[in-house]
Protein backbone atom coordinates (compact mmCIF):
# COMPACT_ATOMS: atom_id res chain seq x y z
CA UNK A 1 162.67 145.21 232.03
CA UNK A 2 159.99 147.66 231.66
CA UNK A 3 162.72 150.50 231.26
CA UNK A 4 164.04 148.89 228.87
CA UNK A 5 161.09 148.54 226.43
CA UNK A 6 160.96 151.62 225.06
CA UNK A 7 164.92 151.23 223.99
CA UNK A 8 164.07 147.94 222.07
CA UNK A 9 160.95 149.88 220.53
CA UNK A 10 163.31 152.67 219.51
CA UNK A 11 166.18 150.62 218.16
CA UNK A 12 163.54 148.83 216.10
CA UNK A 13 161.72 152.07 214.92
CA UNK A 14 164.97 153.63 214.22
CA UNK A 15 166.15 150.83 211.68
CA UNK A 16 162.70 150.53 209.88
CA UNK A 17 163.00 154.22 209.75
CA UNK A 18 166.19 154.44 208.57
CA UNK A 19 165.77 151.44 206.00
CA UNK A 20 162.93 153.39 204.70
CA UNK A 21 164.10 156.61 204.17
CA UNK A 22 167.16 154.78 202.63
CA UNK A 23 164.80 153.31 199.96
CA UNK A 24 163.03 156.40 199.16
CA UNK A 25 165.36 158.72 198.75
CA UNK A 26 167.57 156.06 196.84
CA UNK A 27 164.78 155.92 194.31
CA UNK A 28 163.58 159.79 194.48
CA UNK A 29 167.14 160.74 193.78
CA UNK A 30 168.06 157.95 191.77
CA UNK A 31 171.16 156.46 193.98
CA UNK A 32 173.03 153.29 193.19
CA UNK A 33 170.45 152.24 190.71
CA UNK A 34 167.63 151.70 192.89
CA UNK A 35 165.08 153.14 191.09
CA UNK A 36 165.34 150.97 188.07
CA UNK A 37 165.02 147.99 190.31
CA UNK A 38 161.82 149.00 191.60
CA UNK A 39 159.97 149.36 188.54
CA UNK A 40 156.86 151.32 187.85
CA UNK A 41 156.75 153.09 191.48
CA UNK A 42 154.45 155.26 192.07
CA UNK A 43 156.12 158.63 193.41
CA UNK A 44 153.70 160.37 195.60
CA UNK A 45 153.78 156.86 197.36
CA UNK A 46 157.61 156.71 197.61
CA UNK A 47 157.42 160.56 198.95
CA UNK A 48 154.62 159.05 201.62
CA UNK A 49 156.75 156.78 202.64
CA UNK A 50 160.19 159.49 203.02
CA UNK A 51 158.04 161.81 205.15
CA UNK A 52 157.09 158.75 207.26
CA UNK A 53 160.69 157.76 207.67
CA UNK A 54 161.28 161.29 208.73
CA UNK A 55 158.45 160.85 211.60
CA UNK A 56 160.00 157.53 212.45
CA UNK A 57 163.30 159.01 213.29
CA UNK A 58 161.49 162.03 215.41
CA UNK A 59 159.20 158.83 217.10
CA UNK A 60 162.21 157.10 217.67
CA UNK A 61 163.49 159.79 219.84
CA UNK A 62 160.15 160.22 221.54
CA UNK A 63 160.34 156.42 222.67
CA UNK A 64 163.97 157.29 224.17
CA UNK A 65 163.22 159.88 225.87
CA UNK A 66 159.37 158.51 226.87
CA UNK A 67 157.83 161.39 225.48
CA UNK A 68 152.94 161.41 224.68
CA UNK A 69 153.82 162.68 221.71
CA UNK A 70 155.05 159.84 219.97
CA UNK A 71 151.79 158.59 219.68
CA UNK A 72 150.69 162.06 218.02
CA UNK A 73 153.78 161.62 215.28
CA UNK A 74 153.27 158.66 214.74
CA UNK A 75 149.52 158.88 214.08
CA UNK A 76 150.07 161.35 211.42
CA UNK A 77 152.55 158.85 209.72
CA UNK A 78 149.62 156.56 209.64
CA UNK A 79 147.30 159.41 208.04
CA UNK A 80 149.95 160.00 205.67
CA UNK A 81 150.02 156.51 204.61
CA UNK A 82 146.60 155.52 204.55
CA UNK A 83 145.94 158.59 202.20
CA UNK A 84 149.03 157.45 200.45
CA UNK A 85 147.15 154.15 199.84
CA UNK A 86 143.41 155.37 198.89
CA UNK A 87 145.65 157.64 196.26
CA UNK A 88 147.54 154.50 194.92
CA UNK A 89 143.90 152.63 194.70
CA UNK A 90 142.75 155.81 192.86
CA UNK A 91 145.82 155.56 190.54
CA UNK A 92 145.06 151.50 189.97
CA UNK A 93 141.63 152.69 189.11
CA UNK A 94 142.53 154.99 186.82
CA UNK A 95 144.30 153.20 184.32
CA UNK A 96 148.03 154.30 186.04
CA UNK A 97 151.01 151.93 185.97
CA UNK A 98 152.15 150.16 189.05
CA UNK A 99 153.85 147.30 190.88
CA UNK A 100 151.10 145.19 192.40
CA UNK A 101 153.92 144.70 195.34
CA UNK A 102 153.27 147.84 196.23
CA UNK A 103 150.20 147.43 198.06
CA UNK A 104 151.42 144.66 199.96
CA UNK A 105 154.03 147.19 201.10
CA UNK A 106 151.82 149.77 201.79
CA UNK A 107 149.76 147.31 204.22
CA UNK A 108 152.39 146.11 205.99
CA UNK A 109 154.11 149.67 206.51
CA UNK A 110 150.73 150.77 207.54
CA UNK A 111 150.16 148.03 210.18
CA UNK A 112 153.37 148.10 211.78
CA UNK A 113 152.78 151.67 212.08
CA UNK A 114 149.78 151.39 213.38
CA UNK A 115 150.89 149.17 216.19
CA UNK A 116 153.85 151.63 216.79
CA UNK A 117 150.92 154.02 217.47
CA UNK A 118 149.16 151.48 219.66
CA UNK A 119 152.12 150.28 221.82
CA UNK A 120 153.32 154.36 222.12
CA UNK A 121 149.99 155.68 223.38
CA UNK A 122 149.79 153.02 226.24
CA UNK A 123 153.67 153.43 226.96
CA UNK A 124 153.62 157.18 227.36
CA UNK A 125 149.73 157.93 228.49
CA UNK A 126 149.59 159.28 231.68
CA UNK A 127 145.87 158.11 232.68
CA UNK A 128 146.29 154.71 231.87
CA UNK A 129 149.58 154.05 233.44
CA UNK A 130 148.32 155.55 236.94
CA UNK A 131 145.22 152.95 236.48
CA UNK A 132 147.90 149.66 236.38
């Protein structure tokens, strides 16, 4: 069971990573209307979000093949967003247009990130699996 945890991690990475950079690039390129469904996006957040789908995909592989790193990549997707974030506040602040689901999204994307980060650093760190 415990070899097969970081599959399951991967196979759920991979499809929130997949679904995301699905979403961004269907509204950064403007594919099958997506981008008029979303609204008043804000676009440095949708380009957050397609370089964290990016990371997902290279995270995903570091869960398959069990690899410390994943916790690096997958930290700087979480940097990436919660600058993403401060920069959408900024943009709120300023007068700029927006959908007020976005910062739900951002949240969530940020937390399940986050525990990606959490659940990849205990995985795939050395020190703390010689202590168990």
């Amino acid at each position: 069971m415990k070899k097969l945890t970081p599959y399951f991690l991967a196979i759920i990475l991979a499809g929130f990573g997949l679904l995301t950079l699905f979403l961004s690039t269907s509204v950064i390129f403007d594919l099958f209307g997506i981008r008029a469904k979303e609204g008043n996006y804000v676009l440095f957040v949708v380009w957050s979000n397609f370089i964290s789908s990016i990371l997902y995909l290279i995270a995903t592989y570091g869960f398959i093949k069990s690899r410390k790193w994943t916790a690096k990549v997958l930290s700087i997707s979480s940097i990436i967003l919660i600058v993403a974030l401060s920069g959408l506040f900024y943009h709120i602040d300023s007068g700029g247009i927006y959908e007020t689901k976005t910062i739900g999204a951002m949240v969530f994307r940020i937390s399940i990130t986050l525990v990606f980060t959490i659940i990849a650093y205990l995985l795939f760190n050395k020190k703390l699996r010689t202590k168990n």
